[in-house]
N, C-alpha and C. Protein backbone atom coordinates (compact mmCIF):
# COMPACT_ATOMS: atom_id res chain seq x y z
N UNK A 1 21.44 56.42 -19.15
CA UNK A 1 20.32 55.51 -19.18
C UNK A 1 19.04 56.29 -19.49
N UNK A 2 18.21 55.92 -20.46
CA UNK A 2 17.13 56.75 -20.64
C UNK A 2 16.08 56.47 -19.89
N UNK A 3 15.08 56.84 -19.44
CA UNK A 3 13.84 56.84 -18.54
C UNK A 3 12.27 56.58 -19.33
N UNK A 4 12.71 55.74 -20.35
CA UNK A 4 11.81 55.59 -21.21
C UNK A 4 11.91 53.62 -21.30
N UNK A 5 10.89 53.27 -21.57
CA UNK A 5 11.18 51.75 -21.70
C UNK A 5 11.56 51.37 -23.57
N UNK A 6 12.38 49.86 -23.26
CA UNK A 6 12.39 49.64 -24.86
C UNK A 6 11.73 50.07 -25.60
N UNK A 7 10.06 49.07 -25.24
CA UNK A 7 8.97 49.15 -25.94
C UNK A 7 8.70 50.60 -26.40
N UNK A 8 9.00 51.67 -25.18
CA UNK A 8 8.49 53.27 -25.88
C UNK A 8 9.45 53.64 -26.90
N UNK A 9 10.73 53.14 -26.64
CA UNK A 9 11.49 53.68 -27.39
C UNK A 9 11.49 53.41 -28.68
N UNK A 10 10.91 52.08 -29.13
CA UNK A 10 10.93 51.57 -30.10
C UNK A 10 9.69 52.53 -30.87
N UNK A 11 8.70 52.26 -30.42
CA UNK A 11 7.16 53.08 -30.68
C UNK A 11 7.48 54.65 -31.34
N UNK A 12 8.60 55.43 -30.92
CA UNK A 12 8.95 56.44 -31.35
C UNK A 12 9.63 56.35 -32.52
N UNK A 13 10.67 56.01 -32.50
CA UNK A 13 11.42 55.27 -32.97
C UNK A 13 10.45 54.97 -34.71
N UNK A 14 9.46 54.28 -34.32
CA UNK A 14 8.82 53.61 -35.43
C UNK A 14 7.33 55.02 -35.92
N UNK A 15 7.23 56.15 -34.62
CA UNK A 15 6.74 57.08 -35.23
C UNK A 15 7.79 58.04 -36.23
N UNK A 16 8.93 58.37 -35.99
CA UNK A 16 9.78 59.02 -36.76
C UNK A 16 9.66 58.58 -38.01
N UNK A 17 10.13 57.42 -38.20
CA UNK A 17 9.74 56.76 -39.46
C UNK A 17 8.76 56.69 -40.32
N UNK A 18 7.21 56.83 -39.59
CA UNK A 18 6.48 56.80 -40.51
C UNK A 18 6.23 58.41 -40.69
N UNK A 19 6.71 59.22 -39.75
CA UNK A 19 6.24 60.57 -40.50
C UNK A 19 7.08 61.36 -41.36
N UNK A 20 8.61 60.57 -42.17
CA UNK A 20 9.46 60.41 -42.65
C UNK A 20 8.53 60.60 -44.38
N UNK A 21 7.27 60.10 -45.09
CA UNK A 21 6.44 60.12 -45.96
C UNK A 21 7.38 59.31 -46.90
N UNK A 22 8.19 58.68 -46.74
CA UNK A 22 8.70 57.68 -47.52
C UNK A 22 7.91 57.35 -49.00
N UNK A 23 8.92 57.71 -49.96
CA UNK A 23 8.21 57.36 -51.33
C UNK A 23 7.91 56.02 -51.79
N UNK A 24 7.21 55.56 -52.34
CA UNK A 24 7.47 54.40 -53.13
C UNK A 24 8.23 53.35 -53.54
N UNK A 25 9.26 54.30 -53.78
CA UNK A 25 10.58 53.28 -54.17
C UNK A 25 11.23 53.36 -53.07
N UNK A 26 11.48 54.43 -51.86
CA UNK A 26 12.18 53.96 -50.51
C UNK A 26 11.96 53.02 -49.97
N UNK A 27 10.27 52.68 -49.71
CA UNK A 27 9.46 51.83 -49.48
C UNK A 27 10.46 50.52 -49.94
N UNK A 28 10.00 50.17 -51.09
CA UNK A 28 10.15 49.10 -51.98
C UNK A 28 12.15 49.16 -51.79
N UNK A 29 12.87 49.76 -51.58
CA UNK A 29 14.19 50.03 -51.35
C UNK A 29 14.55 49.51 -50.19
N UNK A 30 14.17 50.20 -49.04
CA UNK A 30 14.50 49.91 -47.98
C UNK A 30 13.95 49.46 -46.90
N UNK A 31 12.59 49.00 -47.03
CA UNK A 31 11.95 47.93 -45.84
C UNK A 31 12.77 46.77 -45.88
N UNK A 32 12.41 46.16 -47.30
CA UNK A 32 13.15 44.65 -47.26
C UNK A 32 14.56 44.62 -46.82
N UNK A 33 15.10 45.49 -47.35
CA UNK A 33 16.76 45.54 -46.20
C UNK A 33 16.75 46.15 -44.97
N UNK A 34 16.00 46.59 -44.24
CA UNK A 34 16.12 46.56 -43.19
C UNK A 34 17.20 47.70 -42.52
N UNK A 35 16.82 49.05 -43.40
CA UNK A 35 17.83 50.30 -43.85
C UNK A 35 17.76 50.89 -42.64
N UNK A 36 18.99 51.12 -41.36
CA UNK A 36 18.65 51.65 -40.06
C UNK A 36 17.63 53.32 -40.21
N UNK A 37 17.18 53.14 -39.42
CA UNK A 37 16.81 54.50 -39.12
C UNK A 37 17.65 56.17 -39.25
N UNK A 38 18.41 55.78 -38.74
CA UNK A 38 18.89 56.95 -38.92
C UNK A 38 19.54 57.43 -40.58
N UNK A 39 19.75 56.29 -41.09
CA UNK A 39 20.12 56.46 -42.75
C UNK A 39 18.74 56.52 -43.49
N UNK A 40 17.57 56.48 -43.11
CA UNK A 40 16.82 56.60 -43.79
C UNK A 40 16.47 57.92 -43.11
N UNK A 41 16.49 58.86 -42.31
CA UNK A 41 16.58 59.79 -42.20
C UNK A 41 17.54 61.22 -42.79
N UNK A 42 18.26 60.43 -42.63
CA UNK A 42 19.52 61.20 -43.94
C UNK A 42 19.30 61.06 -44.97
N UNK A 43 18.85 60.02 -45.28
CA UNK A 43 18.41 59.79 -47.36
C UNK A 43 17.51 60.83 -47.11
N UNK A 44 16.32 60.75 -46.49
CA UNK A 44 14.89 62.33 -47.03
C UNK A 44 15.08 63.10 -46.33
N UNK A 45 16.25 63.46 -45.92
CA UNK A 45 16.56 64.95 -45.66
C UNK A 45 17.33 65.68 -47.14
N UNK A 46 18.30 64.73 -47.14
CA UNK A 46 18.61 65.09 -48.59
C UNK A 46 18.08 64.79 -49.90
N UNK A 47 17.41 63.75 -49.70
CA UNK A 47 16.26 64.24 -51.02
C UNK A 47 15.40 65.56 -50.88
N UNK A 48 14.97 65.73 -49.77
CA UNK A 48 14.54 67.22 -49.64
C UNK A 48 15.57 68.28 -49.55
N UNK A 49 16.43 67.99 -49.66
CA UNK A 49 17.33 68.96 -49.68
C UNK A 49 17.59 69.69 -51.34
N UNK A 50 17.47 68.84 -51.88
CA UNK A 50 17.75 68.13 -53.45
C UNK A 50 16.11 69.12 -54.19
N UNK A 51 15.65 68.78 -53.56
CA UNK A 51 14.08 69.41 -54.13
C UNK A 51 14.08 71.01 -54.27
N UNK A 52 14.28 71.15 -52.47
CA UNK A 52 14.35 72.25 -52.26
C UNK A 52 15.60 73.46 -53.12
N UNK A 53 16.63 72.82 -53.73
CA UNK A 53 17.82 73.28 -54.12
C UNK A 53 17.01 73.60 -55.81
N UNK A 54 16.42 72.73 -56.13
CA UNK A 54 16.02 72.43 -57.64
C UNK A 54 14.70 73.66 -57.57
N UNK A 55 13.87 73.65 -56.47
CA UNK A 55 13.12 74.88 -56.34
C UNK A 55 13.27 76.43 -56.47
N UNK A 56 14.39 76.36 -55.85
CA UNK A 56 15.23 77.36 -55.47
C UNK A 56 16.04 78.00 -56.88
N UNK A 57 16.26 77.26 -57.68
CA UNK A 57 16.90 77.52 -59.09
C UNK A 57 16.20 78.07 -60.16
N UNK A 58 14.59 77.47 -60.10
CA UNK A 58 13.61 78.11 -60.95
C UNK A 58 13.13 78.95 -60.54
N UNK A 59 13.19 79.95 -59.13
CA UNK A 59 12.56 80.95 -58.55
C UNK A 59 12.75 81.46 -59.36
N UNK A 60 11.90 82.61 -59.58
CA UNK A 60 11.36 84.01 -60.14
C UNK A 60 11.22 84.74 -59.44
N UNK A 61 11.71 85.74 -58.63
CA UNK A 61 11.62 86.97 -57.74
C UNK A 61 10.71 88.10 -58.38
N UNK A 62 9.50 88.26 -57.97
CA UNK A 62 8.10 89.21 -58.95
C UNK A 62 8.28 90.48 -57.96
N UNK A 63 9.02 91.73 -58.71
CA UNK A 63 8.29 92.78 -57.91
C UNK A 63 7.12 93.27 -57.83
N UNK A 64 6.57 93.77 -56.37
CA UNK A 64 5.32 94.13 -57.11
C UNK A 64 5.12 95.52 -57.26
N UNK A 65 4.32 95.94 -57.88
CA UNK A 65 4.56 97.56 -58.28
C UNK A 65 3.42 98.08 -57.72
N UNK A 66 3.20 98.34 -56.41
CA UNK A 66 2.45 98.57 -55.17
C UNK A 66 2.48 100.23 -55.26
């Protein structure tokens, strides 16, 4: 049993989400369906995952000649 009320739980719940920075089209994707939380947490982890991978491919490693 958690020690938190609905209402807080929900409030969190609905802070996760918005600090989630949801794009545009997630937005427009998944409000109107009503996309649980936790799958919309998995979608922008792996879209950042996805970024970060695509970042990671164009690195350039610069020595510096110190």
């Amino acid at each position: 049993m958690s020690c938190h009320s609905k209402e807080e739980l929900e409030n969190m719940l609905e802070d996760v989400v918005n600090e989630l920075d949801l794009s545009n089209w997630a937005i427009c994707d998944h409000g109107p369906m009503g996309t649980p939380p936790a799958e919309l947490v998995r979608l922008v982890l792996d879209q950042k995952d996805q970024q970060i991978a695509c970042l990671k491919q164009r690195f350039v490693e610069i020595e510096r000649g110190d």
